[in-house]
N, C-alpha and C. Protein backbone atom coordinates (compact mmCIF):
# COMPACT_ATOMS: atom_id res chain seq x y z
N UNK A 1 5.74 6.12 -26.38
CA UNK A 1 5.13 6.43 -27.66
C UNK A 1 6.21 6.84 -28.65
N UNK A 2 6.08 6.08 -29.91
CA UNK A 2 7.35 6.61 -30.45
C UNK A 2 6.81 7.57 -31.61
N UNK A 3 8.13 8.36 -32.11
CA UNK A 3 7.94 9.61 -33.34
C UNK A 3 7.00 9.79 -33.96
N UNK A 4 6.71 8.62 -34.34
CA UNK A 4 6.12 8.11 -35.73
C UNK A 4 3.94 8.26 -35.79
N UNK A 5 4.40 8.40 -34.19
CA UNK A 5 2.65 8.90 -34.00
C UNK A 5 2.08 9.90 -34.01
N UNK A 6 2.83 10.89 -33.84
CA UNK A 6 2.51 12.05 -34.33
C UNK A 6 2.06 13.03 -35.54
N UNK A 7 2.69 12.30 -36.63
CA UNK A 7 2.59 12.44 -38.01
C UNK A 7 1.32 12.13 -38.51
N UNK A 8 1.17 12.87 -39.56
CA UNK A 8 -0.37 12.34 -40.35
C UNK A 8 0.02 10.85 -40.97
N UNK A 9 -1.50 10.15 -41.20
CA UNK A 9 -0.95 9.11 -41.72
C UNK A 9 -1.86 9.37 -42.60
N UNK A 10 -1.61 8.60 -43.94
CA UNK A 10 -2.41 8.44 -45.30
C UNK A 10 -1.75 7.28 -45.86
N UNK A 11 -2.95 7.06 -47.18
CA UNK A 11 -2.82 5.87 -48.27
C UNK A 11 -1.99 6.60 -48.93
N UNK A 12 -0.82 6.12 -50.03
CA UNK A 12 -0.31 6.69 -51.15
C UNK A 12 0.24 5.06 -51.85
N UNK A 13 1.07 5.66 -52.81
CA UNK A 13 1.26 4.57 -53.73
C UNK A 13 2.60 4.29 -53.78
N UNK A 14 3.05 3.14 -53.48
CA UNK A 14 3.96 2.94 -52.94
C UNK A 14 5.15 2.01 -54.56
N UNK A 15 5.94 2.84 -55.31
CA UNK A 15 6.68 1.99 -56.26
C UNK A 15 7.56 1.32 -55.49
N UNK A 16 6.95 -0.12 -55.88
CA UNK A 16 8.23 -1.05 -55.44
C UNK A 16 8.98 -1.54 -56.27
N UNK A 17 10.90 -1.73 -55.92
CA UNK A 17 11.60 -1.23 -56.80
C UNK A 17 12.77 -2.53 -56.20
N UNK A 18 13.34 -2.88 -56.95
CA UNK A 18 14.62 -3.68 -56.67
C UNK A 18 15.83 -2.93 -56.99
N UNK A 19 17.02 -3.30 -56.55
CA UNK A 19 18.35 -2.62 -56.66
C UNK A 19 18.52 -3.33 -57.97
N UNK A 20 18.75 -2.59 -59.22
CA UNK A 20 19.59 -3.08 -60.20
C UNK A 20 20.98 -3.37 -60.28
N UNK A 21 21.17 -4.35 -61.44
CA UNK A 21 22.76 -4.47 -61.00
C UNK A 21 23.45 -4.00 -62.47
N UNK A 22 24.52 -4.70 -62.88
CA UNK A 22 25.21 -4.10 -64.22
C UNK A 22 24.32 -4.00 -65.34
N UNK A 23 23.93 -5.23 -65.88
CA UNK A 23 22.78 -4.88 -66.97
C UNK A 23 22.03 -3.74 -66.93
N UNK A 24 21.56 -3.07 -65.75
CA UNK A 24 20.17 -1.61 -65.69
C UNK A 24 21.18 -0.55 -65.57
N UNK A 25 22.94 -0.72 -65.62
CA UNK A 25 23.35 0.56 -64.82
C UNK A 25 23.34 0.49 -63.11
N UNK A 26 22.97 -0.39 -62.97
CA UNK A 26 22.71 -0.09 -61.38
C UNK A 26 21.81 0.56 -61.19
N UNK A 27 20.58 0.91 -61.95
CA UNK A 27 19.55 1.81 -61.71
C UNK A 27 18.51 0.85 -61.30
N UNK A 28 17.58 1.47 -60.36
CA UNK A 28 16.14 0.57 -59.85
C UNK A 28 15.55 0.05 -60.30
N UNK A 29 14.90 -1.24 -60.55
CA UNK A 29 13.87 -1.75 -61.42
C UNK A 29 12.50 -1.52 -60.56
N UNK A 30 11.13 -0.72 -61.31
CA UNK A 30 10.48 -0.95 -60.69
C UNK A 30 9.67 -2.41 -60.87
N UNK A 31 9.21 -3.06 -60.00
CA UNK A 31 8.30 -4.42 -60.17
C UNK A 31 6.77 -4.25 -60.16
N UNK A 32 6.22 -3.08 -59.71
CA UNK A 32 5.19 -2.71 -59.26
C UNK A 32 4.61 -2.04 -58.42
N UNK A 33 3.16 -1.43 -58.56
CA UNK A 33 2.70 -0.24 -57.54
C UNK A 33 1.62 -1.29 -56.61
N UNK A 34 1.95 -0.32 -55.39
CA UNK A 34 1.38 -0.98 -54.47
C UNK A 34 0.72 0.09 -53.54
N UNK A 35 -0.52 -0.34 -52.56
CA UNK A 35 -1.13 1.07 -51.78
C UNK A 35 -0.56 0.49 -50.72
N UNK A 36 0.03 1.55 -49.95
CA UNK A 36 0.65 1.22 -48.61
C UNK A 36 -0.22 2.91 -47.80
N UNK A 37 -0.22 2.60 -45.91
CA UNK A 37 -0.07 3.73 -45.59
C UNK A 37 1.37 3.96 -45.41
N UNK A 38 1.19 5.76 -45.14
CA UNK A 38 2.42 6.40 -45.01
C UNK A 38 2.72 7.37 -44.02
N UNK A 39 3.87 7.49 -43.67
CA UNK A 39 3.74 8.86 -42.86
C UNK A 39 3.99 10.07 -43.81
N UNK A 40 3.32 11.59 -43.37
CA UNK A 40 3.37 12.76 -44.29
C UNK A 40 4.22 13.46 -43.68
N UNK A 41 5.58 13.69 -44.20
CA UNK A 41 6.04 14.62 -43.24
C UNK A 41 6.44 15.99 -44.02
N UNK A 42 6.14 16.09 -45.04
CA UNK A 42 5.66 17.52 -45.69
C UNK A 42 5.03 17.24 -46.74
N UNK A 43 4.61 18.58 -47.03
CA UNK A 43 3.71 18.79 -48.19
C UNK A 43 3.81 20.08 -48.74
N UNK A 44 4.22 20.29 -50.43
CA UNK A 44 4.89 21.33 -50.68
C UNK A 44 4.08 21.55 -52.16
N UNK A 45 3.99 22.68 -52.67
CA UNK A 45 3.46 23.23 -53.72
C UNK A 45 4.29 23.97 -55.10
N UNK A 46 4.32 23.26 -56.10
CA UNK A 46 5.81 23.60 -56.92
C UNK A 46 4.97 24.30 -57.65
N UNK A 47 5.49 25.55 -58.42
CA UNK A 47 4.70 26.41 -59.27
C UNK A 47 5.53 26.72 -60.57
N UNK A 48 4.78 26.32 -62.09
CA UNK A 48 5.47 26.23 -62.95
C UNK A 48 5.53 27.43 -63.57
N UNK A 49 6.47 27.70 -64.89
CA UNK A 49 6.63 29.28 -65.24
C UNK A 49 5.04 29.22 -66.14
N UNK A 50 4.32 27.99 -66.31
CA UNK A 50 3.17 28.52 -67.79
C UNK A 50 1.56 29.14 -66.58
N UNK A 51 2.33 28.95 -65.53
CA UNK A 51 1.06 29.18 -64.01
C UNK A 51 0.13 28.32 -63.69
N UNK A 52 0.84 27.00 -63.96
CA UNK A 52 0.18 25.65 -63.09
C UNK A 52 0.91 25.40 -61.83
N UNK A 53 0.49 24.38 -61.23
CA UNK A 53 1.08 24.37 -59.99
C UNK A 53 0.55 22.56 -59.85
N UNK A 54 1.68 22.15 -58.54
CA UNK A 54 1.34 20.80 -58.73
C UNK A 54 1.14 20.59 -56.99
N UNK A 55 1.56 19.89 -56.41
CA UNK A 55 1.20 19.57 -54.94
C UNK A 55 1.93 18.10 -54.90
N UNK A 56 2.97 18.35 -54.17
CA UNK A 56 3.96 17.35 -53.51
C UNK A 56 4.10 17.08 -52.34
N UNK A 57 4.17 15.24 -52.12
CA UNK A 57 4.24 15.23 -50.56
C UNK A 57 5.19 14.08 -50.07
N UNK A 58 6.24 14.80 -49.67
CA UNK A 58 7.16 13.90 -48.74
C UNK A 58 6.90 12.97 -47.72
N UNK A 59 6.74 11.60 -48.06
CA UNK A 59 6.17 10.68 -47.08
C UNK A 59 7.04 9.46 -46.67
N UNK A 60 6.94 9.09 -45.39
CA UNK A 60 7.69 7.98 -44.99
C UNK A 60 6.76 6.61 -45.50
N UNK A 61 7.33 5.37 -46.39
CA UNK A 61 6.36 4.32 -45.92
C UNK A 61 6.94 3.26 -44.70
N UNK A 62 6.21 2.78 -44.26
CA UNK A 62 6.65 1.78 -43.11
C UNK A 62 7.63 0.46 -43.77
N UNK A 63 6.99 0.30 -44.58
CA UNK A 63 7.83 -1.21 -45.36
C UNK A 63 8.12 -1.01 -46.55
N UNK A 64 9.16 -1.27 -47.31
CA UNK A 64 9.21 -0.81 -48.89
C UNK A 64 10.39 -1.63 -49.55
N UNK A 65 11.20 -2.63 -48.74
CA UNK A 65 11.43 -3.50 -49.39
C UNK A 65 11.61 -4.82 -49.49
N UNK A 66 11.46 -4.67 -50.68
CA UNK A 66 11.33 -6.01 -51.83
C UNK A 66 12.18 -7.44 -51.81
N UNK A 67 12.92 -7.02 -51.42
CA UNK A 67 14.24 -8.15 -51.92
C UNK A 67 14.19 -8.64 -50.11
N UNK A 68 13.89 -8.41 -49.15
CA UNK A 68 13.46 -9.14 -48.02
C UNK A 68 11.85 -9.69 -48.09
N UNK A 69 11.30 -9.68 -48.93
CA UNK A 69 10.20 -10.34 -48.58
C UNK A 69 10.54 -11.98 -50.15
N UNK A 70 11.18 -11.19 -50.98
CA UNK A 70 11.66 -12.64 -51.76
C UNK A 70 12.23 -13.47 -51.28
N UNK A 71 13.78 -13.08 -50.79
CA UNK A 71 14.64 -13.87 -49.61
C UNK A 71 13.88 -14.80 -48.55
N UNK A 72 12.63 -13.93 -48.33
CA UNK A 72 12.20 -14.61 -47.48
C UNK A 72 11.47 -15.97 -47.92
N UNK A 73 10.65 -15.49 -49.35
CA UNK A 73 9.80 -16.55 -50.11
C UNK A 73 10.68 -17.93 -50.46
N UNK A 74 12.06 -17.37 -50.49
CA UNK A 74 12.99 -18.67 -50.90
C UNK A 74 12.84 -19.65 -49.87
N UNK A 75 12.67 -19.38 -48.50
CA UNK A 75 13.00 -19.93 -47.41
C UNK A 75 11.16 -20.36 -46.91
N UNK A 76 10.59 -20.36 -47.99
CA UNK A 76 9.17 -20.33 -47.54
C UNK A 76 8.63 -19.36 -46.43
N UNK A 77 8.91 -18.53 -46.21
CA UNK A 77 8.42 -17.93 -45.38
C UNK A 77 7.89 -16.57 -45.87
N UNK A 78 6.96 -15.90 -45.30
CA UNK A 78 6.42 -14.16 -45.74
C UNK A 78 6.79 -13.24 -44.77
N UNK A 79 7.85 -12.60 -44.85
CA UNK A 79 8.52 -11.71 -44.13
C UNK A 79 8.72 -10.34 -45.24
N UNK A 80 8.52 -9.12 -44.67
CA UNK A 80 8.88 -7.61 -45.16
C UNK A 80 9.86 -7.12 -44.79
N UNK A 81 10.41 -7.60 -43.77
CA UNK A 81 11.15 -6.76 -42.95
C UNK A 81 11.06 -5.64 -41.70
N UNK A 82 11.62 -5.44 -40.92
CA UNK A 82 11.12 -4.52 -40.03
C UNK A 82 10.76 -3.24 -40.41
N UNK A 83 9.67 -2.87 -39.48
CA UNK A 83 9.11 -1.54 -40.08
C UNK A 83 10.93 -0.56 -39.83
N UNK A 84 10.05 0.67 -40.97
CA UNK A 84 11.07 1.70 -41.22
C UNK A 84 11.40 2.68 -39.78
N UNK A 85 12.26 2.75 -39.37
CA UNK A 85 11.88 4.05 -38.27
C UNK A 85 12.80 5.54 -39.02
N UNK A 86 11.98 6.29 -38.78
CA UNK A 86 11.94 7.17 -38.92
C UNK A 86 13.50 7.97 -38.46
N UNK A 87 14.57 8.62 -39.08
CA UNK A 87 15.51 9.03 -38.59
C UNK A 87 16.12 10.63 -39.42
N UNK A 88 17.02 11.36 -38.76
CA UNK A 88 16.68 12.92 -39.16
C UNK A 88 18.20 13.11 -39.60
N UNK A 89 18.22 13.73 -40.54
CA UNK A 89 19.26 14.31 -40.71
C UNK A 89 19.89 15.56 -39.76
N UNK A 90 21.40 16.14 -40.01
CA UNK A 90 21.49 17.13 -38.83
C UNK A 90 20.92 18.71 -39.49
N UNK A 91 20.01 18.32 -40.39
CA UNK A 91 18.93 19.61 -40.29
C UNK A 91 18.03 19.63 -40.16
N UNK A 92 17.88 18.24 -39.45
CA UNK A 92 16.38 17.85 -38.82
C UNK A 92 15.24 17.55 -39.68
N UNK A 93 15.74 16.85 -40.95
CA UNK A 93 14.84 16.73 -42.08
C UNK A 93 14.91 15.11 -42.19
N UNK A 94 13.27 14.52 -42.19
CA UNK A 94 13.18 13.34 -41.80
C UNK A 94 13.53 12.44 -43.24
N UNK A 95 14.17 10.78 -42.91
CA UNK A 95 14.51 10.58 -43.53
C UNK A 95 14.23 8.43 -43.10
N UNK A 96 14.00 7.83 -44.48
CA UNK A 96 13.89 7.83 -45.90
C UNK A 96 12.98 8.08 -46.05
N UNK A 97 12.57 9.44 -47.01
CA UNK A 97 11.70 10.13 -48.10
C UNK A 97 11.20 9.51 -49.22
N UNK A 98 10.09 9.42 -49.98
CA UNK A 98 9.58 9.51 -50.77
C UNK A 98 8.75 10.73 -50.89
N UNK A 99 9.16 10.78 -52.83
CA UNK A 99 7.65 11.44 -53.13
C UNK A 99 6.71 11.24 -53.71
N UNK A 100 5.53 11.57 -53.63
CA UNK A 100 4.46 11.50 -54.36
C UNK A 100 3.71 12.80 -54.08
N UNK A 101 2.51 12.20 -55.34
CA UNK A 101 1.93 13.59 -55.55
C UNK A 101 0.22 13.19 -55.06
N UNK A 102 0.03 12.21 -54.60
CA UNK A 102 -1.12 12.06 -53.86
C UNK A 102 -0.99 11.35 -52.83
N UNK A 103 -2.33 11.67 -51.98
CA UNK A 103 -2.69 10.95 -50.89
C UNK A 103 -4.36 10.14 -50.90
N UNK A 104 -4.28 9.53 -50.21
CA UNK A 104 -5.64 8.91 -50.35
C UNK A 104 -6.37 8.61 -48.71
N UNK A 105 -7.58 8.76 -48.79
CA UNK A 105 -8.29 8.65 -47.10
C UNK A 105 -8.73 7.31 -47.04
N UNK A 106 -9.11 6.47 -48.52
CA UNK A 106 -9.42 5.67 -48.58
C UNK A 106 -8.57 4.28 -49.06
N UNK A 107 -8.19 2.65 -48.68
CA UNK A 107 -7.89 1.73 -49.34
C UNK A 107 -7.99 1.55 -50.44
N UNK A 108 -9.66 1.56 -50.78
CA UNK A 108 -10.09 1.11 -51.92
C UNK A 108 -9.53 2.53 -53.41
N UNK A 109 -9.56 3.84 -53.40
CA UNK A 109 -9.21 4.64 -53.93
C UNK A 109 -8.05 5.32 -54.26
N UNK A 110 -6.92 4.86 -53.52
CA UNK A 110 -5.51 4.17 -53.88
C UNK A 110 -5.46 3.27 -54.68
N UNK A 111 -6.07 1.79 -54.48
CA UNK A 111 -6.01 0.84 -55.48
C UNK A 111 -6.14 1.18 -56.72
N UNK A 112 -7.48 1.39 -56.57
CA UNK A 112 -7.49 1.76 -58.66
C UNK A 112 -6.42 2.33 -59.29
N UNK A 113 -6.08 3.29 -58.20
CA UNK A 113 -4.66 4.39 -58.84
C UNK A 113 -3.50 3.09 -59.37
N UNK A 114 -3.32 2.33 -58.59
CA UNK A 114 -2.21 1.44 -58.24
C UNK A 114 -2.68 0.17 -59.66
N UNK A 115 -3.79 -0.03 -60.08
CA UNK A 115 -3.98 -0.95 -60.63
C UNK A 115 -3.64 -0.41 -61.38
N UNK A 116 -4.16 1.14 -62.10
CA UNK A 116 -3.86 1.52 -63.40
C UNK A 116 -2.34 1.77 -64.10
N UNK A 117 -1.90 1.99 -63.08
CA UNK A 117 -0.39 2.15 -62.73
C UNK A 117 0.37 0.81 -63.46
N UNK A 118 -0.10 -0.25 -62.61
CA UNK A 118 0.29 -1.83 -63.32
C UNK A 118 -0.42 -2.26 -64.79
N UNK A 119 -1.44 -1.99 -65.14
CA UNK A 119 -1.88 -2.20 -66.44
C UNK A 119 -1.18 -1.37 -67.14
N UNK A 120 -1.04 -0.18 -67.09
CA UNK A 120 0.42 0.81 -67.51
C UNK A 120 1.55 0.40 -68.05
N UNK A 121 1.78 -0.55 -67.30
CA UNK A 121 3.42 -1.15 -67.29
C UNK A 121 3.45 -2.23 -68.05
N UNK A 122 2.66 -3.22 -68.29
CA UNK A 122 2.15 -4.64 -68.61
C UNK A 122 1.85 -3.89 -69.86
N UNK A 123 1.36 -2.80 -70.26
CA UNK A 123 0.97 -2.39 -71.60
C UNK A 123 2.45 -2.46 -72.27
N UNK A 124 3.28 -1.76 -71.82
CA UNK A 124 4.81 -1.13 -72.00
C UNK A 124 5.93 -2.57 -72.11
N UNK A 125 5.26 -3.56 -71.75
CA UNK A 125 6.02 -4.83 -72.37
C UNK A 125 6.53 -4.75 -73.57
N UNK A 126 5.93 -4.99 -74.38
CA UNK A 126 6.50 -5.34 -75.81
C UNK A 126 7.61 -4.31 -76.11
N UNK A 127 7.36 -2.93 -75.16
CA UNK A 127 8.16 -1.62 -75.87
C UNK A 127 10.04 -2.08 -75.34
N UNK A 128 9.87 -3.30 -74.86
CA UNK A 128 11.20 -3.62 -74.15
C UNK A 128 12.47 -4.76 -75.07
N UNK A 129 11.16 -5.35 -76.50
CA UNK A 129 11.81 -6.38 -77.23
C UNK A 129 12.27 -5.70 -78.33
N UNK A 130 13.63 -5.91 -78.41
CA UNK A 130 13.95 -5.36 -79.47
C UNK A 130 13.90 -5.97 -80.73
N UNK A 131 13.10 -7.54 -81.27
CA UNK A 131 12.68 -7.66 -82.39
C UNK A 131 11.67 -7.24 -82.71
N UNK A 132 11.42 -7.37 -83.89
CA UNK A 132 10.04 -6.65 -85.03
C UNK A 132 9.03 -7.63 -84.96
N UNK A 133 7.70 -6.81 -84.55
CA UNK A 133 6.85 -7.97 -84.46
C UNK A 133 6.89 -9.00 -85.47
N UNK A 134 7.24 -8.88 -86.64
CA UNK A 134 7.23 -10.20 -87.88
C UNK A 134 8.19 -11.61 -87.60
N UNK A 135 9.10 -11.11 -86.43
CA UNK A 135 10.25 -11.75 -86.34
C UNK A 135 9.69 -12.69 -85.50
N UNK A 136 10.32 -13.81 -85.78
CA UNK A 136 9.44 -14.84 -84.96
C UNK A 136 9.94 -15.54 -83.58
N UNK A 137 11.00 -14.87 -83.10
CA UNK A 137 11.36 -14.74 -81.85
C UNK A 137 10.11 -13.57 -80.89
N UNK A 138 10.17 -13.20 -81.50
CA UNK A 138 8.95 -11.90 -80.26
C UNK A 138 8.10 -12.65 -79.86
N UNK A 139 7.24 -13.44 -80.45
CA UNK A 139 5.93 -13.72 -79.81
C UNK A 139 6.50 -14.65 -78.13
N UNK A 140 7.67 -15.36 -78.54
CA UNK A 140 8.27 -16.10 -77.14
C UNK A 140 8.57 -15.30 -76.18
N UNK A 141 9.31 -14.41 -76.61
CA UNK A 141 9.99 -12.95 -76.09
C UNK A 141 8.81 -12.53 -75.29
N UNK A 142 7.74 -12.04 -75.88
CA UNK A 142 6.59 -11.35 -75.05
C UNK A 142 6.02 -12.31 -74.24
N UNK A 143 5.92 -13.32 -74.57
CA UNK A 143 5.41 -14.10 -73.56
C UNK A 143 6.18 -14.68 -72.49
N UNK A 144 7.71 -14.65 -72.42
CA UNK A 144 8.29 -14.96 -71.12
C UNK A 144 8.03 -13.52 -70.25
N UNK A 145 8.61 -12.09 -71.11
CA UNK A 145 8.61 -11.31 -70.56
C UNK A 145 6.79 -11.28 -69.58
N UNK A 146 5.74 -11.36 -70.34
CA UNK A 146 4.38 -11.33 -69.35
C UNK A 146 4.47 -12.22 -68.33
N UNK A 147 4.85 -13.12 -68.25
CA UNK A 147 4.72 -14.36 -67.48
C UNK A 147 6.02 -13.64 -66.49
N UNK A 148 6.79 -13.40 -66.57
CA UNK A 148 8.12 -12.55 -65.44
C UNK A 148 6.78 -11.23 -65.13
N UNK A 149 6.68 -10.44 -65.50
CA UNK A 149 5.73 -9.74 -65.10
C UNK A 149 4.96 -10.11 -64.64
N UNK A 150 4.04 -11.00 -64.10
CA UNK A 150 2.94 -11.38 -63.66
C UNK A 150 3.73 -12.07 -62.57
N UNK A 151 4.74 -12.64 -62.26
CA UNK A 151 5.19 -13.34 -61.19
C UNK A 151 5.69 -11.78 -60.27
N UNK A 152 5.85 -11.03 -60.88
CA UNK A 152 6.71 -10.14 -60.07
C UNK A 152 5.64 -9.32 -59.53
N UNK A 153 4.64 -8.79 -59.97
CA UNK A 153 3.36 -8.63 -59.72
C UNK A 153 2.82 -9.09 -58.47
N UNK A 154 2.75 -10.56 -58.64
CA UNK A 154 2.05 -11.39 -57.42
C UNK A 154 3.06 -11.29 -56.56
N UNK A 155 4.30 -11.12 -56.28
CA UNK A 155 5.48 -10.55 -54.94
C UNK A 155 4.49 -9.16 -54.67
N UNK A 156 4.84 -8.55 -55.66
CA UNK A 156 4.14 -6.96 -54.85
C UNK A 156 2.40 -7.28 -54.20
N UNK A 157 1.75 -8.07 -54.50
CA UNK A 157 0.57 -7.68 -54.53
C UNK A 157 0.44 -8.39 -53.18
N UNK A 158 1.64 -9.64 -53.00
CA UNK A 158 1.60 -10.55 -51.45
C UNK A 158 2.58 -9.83 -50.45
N UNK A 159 3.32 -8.51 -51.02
CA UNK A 159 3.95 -7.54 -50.15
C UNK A 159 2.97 -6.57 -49.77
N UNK A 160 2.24 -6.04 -50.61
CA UNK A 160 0.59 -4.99 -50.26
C UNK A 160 0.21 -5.75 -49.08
N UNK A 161 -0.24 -7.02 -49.05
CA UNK A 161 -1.31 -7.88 -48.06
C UNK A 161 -0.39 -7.79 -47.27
N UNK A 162 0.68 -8.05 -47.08
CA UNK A 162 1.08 -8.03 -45.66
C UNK A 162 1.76 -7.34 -45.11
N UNK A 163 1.76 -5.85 -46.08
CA UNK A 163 2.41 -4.33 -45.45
C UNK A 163 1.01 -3.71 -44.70
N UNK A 164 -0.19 -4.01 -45.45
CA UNK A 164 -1.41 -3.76 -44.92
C UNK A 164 -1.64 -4.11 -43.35
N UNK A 165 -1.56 -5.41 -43.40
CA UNK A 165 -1.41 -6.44 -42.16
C UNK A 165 -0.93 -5.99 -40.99
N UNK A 166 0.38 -5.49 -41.19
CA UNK A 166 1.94 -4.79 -40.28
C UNK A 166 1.40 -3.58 -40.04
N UNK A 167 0.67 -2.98 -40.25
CA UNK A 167 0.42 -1.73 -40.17
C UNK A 167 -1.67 -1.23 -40.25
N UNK A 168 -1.88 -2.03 -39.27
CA UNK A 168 -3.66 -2.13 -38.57
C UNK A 168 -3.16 -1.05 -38.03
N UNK A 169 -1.92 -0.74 -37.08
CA UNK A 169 -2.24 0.15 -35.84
C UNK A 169 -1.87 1.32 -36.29
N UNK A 170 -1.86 1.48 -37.40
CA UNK A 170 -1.75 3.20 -38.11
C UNK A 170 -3.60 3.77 -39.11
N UNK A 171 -3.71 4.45 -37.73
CA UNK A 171 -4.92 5.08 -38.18
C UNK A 171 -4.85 6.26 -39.20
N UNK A 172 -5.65 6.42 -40.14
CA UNK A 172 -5.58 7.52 -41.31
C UNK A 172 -6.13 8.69 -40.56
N UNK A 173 -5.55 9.58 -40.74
CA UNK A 173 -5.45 10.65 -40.38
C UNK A 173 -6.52 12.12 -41.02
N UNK A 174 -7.84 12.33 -40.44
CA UNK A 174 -8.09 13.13 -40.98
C UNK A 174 -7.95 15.03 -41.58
N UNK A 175 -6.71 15.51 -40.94
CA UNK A 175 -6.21 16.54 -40.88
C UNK A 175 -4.99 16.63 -40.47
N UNK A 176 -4.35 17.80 -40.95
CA UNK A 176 -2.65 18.02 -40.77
C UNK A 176 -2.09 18.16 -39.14
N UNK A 177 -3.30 19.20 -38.97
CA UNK A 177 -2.86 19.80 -37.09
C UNK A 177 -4.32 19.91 -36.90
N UNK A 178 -4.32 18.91 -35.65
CA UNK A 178 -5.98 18.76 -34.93
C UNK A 178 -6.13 20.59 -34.56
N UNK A 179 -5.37 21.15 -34.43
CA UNK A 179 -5.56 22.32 -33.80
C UNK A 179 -6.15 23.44 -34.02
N UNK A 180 -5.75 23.31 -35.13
CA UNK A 180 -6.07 24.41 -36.24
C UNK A 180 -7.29 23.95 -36.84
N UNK A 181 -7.24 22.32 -37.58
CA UNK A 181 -8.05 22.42 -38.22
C UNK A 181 -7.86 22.12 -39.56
N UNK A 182 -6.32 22.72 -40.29
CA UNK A 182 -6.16 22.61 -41.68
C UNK A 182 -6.44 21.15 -42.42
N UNK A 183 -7.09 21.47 -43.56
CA UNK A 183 -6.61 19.98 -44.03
C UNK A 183 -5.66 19.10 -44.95
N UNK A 184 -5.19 18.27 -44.88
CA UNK A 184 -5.00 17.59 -45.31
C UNK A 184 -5.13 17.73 -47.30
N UNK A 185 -4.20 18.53 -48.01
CA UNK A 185 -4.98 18.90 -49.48
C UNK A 185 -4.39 17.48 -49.91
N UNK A 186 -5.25 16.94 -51.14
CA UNK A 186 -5.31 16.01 -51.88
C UNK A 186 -4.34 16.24 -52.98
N UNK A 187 -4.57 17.50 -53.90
CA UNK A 187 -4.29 17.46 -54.94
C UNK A 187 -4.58 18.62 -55.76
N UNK A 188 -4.37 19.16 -56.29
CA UNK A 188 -4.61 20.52 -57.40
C UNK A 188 -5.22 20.05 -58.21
């Protein structure tokens, strides 16, 4: 039985992200949100000075990248890559991390999160052309840029289907420690 069964499992939202290169800085591009399960391997409560508070949770996902399931599309084939395993630093703090600030019990109630997330982004197009709408380069401009968006989209949305797929044998988890009892908090 390996590590990885022990852990709670949940839905969360999974940004999928490509390695940028010189043009971004080398910074991540995201392509899109996706519901994946995850493993929880903490869950932490940040408290602000105005006396709100938020609820954070460190989660492993099983599959998360991108640029092996394209590679793969070149070659016709639908491959993710091997699942993630789980590995610790020497302070015993599990590792690769994500965060997020929700969890979900359900498929379907992730999604919406995840759709709104992408209509989000697809809104935020135009905010990327730097001509004036009058200029009569934009209207081309916006429309390659949607059409690149919508292709990059359908990668994430055929990486969802078959991170889903890879991962039947991870049951959602209804509580933190069967033992106790605690649950599982959602969210503030």
């Amino acid at each position: 039985m390996n590590s990885e069964s022990n852990f709670p499992i949940k839905y969360a939202i999974l940004e999928l992200k490509e390695k940028g290169g010189y043009i971004t800085n080398y910074k991540d591009i995201v392509r899109g949100y996706i519901v994946s399960k995850c493993w929880v391997v903490e869950s932490s409560i940040k408290y602000f000075s105005d006396g709100n508070s938020k609820l954070f949770h460190k989660v492993i996902f099983p599959y998360q990248d991108l640029n092996t399931l394209k590679t793969a599309l070149r070659n016709n084939d639908e491959y993710i890559g091997e699942r993630v395993t789980i590995n610790y630093d020497c302070n015993y703090n599990p590792y690769p991390v994500d965060i997020v600030s929700e969890l979900f019990d359900s498929y379907e109630e992730a999604k919406s999160i995840a759709e709104e997330k992408n209509k989000e982004m697809k809104k935020n197009i135009a905010s990327k052309i730097y001509f004036s709408i009058s200029d009569p380069r934009f209207k081309q401009t916006l429309s390659n840029y949607e059409h690149e968006f919508v292709e990059q989209l359908s990668n994430c949305q055929l990486f969802e289907k078959l991170a889903i797929l890879e991962t039947e044998d991870m049951t959602i988890t209804e509580s933190i420690n069967q033992e106790n009892g605690l649950p599982l908090l959602k969210k503030l």
